[in-house]
PDB file of N, CA and C in Angstrom:
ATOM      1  N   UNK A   1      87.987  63.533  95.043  1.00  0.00           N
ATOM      2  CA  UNK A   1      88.272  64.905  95.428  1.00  0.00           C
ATOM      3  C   UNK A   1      89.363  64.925  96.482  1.00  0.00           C
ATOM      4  N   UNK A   2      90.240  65.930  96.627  1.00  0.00           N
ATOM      5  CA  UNK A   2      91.018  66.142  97.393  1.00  0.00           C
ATOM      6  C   UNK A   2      90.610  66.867  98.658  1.00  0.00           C
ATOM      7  N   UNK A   3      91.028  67.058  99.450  1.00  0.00           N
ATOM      8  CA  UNK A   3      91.146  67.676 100.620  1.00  0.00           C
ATOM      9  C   UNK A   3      91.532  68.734 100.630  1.00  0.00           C
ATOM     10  N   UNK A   4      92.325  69.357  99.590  1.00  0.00           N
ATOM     11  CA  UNK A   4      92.337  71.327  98.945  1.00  0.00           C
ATOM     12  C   UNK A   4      90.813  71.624  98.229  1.00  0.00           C
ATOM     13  N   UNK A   5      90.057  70.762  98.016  1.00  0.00           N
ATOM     14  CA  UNK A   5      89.156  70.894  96.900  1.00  0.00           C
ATOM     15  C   UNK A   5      87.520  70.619  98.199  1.00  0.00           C
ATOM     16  N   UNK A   6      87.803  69.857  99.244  1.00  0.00           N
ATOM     17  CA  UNK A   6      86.752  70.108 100.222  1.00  0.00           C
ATOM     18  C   UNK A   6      86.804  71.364 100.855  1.00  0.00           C
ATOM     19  N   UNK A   7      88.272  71.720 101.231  1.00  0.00           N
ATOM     20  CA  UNK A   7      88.225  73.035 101.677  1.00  0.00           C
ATOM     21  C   UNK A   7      87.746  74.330 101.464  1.00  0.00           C
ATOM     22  N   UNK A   8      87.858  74.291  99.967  1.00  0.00           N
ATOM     23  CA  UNK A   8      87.463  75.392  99.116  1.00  0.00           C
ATOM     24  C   UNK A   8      86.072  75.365  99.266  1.00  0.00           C
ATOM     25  N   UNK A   9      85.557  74.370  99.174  1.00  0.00           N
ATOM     26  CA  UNK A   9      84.019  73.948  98.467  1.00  0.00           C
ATOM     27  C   UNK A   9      83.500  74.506  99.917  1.00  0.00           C
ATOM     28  N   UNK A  10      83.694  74.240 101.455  1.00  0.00           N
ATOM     29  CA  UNK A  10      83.164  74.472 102.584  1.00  0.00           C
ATOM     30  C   UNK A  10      83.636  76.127 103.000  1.00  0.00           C
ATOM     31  N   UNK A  11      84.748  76.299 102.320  1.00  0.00           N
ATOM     32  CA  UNK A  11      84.829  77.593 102.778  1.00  0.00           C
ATOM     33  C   UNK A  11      84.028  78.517 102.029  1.00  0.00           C
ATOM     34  N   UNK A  12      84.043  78.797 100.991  1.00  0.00           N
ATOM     35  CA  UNK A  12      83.374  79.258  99.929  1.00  0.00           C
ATOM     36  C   UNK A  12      81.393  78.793 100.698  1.00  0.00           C
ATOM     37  N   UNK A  13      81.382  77.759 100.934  1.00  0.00           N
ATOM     38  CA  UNK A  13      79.579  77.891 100.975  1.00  0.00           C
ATOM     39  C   UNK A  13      79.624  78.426 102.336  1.00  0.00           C
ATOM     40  N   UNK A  14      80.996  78.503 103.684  1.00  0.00           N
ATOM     41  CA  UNK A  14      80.700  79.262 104.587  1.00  0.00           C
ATOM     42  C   UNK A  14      80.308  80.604 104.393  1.00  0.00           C
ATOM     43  N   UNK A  15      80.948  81.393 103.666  1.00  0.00           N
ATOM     44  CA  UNK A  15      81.169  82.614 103.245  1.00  0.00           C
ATOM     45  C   UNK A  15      79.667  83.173 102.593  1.00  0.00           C
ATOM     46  N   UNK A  16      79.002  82.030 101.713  1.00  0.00           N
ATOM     47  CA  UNK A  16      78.039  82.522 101.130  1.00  0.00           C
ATOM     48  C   UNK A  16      76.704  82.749 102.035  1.00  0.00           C
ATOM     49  N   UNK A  17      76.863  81.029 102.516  1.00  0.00           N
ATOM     50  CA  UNK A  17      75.723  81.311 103.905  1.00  0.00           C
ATOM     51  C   UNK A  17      75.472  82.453 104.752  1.00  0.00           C
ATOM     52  N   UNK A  18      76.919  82.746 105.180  1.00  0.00           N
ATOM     53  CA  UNK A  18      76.912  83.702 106.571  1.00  0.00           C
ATOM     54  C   UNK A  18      76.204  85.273 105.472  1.00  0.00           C
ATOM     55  N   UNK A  19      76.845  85.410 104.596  1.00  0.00           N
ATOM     56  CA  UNK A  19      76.273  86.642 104.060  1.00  0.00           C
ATOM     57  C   UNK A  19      74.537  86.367 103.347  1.00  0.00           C
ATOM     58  N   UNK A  20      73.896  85.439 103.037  1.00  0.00           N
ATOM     59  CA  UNK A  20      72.670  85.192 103.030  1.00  0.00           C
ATOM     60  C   UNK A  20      72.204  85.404 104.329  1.00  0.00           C
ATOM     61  N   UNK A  21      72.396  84.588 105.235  1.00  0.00           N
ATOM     62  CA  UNK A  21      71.775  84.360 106.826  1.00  0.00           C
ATOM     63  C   UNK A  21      72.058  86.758 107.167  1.00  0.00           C
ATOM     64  N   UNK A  22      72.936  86.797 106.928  1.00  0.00           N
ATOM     65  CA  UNK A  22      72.801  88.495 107.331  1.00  0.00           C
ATOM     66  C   UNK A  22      72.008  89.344 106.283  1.00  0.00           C
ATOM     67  N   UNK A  23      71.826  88.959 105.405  1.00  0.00           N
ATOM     68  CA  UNK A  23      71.059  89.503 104.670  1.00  0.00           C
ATOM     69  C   UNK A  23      69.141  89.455 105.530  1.00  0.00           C
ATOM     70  N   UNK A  24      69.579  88.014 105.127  1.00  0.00           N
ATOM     71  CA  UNK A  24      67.751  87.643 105.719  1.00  0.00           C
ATOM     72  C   UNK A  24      67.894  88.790 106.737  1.00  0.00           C
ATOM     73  N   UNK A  25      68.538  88.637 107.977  1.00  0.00           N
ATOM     74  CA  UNK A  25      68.444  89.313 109.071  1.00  0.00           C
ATOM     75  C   UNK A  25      68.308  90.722 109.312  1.00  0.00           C
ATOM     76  N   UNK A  26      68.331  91.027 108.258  1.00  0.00           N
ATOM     77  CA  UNK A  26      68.350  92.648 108.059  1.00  0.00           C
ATOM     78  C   UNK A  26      70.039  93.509 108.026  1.00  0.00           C
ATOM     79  N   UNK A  27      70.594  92.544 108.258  1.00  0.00           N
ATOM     80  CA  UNK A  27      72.173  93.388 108.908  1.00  0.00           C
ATOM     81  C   UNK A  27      72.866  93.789 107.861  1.00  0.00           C
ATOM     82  N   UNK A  28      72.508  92.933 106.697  1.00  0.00           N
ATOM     83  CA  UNK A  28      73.827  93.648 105.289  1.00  0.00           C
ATOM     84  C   UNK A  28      72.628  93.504 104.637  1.00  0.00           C
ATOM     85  N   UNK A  29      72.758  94.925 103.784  1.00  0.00           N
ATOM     86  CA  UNK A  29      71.658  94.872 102.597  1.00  0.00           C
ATOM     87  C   UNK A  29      72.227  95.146 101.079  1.00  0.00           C
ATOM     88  N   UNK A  30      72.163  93.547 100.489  1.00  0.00           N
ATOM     89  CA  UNK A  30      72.509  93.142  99.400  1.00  0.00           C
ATOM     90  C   UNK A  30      72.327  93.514  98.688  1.00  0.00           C
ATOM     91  N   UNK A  31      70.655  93.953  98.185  1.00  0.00           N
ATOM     92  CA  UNK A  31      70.217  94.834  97.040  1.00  0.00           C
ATOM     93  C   UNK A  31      70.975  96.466  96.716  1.00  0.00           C
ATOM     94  N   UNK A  32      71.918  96.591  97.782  1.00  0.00           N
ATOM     95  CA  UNK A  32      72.604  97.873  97.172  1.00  0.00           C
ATOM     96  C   UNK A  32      74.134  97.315  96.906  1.00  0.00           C
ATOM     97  N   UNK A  33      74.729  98.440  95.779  1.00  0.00           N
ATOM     98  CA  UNK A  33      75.931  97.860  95.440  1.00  0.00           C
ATOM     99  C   UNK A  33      77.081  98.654  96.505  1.00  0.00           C
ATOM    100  N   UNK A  34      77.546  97.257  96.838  1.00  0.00           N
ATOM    101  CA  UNK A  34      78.663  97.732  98.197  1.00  0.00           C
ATOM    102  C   UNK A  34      79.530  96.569  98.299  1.00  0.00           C
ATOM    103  N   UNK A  35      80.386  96.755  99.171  1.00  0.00           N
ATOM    104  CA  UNK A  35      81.097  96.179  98.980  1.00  0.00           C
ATOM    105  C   UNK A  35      81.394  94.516  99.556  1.00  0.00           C
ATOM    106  N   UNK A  36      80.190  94.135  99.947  1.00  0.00           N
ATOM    107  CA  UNK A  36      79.692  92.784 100.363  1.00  0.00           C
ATOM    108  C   UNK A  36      79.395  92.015  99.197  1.00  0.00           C
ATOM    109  N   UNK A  37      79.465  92.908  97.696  1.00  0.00           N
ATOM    110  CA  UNK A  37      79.832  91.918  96.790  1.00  0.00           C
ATOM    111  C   UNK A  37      80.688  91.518  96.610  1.00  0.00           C
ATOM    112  N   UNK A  38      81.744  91.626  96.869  1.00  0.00           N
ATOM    113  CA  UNK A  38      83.341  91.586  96.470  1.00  0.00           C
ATOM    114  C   UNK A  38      83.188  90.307  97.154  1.00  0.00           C
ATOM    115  N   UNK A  39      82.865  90.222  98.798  1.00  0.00           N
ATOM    116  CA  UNK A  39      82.304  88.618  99.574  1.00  0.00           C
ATOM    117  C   UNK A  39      81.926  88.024  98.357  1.00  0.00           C
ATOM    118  N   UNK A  40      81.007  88.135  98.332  1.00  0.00           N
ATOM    119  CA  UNK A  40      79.590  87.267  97.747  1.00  0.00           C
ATOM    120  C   UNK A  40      80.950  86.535  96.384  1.00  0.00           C
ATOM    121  N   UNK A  41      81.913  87.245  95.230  1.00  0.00           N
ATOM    122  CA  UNK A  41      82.757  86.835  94.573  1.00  0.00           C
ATOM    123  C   UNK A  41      83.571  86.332  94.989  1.00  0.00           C
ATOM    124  N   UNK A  42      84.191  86.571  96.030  1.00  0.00           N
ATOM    125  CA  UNK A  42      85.118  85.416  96.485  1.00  0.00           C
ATOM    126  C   UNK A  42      84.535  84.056  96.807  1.00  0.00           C
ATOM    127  N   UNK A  43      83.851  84.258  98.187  1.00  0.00           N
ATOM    128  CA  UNK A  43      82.974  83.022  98.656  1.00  0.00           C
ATOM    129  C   UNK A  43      82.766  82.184  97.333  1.00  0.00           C
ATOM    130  N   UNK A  44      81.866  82.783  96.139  1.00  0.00           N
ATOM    131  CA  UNK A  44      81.339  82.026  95.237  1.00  0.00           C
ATOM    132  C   UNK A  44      82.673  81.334  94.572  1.00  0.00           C
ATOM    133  N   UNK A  45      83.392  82.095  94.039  1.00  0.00           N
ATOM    134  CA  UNK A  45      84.509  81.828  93.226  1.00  0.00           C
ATOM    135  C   UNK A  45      85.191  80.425  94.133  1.00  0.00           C
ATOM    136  N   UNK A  46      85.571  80.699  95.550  1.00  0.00           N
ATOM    137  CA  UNK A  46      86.321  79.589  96.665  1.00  0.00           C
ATOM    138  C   UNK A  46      85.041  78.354  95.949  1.00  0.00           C
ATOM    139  N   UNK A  47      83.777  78.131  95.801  1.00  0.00           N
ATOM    140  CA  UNK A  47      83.079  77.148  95.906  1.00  0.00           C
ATOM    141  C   UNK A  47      83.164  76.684  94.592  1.00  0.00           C
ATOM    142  N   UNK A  48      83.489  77.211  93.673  1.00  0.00           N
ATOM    143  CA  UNK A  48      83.051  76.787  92.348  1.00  0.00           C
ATOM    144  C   UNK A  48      84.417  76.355  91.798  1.00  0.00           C
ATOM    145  N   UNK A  49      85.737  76.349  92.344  1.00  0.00           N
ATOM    146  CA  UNK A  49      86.834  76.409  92.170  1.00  0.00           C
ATOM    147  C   UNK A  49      87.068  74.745  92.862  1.00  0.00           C
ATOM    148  N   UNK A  50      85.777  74.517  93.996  1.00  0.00           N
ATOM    149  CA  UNK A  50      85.977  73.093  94.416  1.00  0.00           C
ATOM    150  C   UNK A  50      85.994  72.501  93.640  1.00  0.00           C
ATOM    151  N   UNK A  51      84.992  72.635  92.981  1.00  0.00           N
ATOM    152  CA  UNK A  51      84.667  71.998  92.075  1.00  0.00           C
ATOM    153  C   UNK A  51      85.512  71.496  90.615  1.00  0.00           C
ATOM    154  N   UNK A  52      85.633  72.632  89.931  1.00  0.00           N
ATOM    155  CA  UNK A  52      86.109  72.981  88.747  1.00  0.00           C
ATOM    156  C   UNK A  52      87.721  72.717  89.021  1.00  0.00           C
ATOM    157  N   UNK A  53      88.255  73.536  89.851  1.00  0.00           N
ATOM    158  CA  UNK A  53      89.691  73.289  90.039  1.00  0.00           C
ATOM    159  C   UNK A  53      90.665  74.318  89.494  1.00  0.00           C
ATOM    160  N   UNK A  54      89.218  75.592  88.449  1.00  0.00           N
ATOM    161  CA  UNK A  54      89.633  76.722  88.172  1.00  0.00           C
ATOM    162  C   UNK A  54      89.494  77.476  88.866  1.00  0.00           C
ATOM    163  N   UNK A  55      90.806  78.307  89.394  1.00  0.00           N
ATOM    164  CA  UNK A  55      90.591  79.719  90.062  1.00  0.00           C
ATOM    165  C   UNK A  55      91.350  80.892  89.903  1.00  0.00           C
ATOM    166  N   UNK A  56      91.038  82.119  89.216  1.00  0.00           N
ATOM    167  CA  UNK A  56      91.776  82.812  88.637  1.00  0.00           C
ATOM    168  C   UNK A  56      93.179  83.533  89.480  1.00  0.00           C
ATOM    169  N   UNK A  57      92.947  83.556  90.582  1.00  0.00           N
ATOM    170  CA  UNK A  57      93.903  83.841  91.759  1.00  0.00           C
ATOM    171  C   UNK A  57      95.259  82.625  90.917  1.00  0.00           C
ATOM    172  N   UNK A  58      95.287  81.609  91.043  1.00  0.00           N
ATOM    173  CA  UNK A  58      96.630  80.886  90.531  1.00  0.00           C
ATOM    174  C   UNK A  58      96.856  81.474  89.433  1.00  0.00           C
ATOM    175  N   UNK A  59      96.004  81.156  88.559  1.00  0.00           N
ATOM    176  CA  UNK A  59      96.786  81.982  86.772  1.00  0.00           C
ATOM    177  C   UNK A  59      97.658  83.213  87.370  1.00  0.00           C
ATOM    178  N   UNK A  60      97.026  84.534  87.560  1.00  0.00           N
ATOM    179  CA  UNK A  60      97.809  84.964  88.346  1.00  0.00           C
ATOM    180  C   UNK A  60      99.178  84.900  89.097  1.00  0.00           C
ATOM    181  N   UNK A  61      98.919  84.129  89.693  1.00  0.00           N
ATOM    182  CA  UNK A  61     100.371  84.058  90.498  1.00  0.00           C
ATOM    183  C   UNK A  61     101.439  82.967  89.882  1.00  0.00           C
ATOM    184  N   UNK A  62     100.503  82.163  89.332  1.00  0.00           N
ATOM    185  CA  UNK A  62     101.436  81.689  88.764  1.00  0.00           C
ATOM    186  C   UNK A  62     102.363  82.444  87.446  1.00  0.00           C
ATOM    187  N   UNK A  63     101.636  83.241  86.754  1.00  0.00           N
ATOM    188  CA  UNK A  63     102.524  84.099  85.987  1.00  0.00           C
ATOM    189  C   UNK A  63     103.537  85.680  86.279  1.00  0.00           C
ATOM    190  N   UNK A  64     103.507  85.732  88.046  1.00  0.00           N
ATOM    191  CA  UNK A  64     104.095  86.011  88.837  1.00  0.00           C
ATOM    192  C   UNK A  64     105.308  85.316  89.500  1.00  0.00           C
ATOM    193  N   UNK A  65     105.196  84.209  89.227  1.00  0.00           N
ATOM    194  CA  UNK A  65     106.357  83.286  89.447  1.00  0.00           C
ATOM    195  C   UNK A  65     106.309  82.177  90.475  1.00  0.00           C
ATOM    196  N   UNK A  66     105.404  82.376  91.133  1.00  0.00           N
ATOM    197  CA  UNK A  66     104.971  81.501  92.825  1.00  0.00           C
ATOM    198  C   UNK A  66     104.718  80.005  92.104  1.00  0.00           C
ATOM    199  N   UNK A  67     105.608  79.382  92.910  1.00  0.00           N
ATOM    200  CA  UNK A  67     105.545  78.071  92.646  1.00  0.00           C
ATOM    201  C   UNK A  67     104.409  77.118  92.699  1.00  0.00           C
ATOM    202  N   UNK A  68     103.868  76.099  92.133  1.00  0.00           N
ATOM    203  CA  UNK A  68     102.997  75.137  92.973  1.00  0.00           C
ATOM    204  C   UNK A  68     103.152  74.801  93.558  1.00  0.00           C
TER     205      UNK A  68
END
């Protein structure tokens, strides 16, 4: 694994944690639809992208023109 691919993987499970840990806590309430899902899709997407190495953000830009 690379070191773009730890990043993702830790940022992404930061993101997920902190919005679980506020959930538990009472502070964001998940069970309604708002916009702490849009989090919850990124975060997830950053972690699973460690992994995989797919993330739809490049397709994107890359057919925008942005270089690798």
């Amino acid at each position: 694994m690379t070191v773009n691919q730890f990043v993702r993987i830790f940022a992404g499970a930061f993101i997920l944690i902190s919005l679980t840990l506020a959930h538990l806590n009472g502070q964001a309430d998940l069970s309604k639809l708002s916009w702490l899902w849009f989090t919850v899709f990124v975060g997830a997407n950053l972690f699973q992208s460690g992994f995989t190495k797919f993330c739809p953000l490049e397709i994107f830009l890359r057919k925008f023109g942005v270089k690798d």
